[in-house]
C-alpha atoms as a PDB file:
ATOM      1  CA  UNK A   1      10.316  11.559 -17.155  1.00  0.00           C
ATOM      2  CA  UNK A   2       7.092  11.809 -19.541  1.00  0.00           C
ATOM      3  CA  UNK A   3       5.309   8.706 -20.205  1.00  0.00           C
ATOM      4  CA  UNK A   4       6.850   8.869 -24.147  1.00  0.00           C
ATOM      5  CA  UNK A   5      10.231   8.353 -22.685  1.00  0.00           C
ATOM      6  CA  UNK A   6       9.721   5.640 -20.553  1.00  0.00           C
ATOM      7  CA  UNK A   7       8.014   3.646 -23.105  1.00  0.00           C
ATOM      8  CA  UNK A   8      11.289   4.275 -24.974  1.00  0.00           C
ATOM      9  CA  UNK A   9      13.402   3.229 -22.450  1.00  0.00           C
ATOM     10  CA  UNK A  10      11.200   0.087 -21.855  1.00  0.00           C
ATOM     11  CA  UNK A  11      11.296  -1.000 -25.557  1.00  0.00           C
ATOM     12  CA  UNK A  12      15.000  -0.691 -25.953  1.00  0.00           C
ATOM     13  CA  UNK A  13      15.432  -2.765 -22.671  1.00  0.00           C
ATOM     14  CA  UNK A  14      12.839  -5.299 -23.760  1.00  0.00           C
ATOM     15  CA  UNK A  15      14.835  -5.615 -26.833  1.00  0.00           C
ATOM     16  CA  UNK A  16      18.606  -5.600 -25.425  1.00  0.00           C
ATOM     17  CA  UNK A  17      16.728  -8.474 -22.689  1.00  0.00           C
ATOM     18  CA  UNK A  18      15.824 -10.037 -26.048  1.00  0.00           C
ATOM     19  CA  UNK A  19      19.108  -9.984 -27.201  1.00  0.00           C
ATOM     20  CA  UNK A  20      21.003 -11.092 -24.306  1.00  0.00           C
ATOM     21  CA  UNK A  21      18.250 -13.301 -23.152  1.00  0.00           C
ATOM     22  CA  UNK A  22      18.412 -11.586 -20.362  1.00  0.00           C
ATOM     23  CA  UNK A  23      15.028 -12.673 -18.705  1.00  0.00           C
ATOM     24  CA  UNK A  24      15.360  -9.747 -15.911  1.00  0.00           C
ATOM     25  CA  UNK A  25      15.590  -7.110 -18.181  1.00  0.00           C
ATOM     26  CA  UNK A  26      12.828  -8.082 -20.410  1.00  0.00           C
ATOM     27  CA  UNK A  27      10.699  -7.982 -17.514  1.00  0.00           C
ATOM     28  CA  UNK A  28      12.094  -4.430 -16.465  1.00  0.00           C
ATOM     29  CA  UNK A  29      11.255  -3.537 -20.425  1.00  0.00           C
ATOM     30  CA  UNK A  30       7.673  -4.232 -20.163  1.00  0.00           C
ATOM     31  CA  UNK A  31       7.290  -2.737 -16.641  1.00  0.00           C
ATOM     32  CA  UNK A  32       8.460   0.703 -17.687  1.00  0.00           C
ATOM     33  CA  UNK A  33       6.304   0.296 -20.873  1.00  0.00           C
ATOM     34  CA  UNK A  34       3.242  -0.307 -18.165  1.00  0.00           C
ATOM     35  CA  UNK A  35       4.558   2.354 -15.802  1.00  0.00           C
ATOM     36  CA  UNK A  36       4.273   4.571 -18.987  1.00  0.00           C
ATOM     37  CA  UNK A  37       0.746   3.680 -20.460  1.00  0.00           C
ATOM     38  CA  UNK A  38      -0.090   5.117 -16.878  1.00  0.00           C
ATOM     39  CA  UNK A  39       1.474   7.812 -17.110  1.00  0.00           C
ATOM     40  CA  UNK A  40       0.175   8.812 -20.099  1.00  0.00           C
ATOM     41  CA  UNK A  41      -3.571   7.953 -19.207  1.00  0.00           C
ATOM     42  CA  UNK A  42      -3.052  10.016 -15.702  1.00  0.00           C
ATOM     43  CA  UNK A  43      -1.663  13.327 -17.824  1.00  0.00           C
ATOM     44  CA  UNK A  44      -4.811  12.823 -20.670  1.00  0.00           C
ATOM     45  CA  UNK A  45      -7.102  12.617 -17.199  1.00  0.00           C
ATOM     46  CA  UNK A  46      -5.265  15.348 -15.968  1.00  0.00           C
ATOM     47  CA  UNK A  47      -5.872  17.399 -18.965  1.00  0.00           C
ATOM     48  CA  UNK A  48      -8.872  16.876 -19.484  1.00  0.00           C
ATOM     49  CA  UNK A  49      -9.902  18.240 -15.799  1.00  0.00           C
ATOM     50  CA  UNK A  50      -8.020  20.970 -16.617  1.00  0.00           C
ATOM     51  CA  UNK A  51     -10.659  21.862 -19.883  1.00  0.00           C
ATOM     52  CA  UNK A  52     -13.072  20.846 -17.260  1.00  0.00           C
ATOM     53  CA  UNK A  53     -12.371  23.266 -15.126  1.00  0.00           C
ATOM     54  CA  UNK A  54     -11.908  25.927 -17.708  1.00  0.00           C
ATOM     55  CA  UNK A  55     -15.007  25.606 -19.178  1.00  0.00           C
ATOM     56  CA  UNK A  56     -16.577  25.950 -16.398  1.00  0.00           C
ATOM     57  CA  UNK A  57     -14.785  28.981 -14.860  1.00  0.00           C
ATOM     58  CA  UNK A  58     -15.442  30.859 -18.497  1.00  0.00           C
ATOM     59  CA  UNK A  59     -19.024  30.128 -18.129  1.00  0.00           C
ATOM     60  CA  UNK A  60     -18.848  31.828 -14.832  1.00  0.00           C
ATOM     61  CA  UNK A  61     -17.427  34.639 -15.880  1.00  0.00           C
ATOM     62  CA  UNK A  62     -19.483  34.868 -18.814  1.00  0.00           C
ATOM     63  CA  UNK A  63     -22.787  34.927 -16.039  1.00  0.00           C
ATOM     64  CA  UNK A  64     -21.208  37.933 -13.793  1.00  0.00           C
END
């Protein structure tokens, strides 16, 4: 699941916890929400190792 869709899915059980007052799933809300901000951070890390990488493999081939 991308890190977009679990923040979804975290929001709309933060609110229904809200609703319901349902303490549990508020909690569960705002732990997806985390679990996605980390996601999100690892796949902009992730891409940008990936440019890394490229860059450096262009210069390379630039040199031979």
């Amino acid at each position: 699941m991308s890190g977009t869709t679990d923040e979804i899915k975290g929001r709309t059980k933060e609110a229904v916890g809200v609703l319901t007052d349902d303490k549990d799933l508020q909690r569960e809300g705002k732990t997806d929400q985390a679990a996605a901000a980390s996601k999100n951070k690892l796949d902009s890390a992730n891409d940008w190792a990936k440019h890394k990488i490229d860059d450096i493999k262009n210069k390379r081939n630039k040199h031979d």
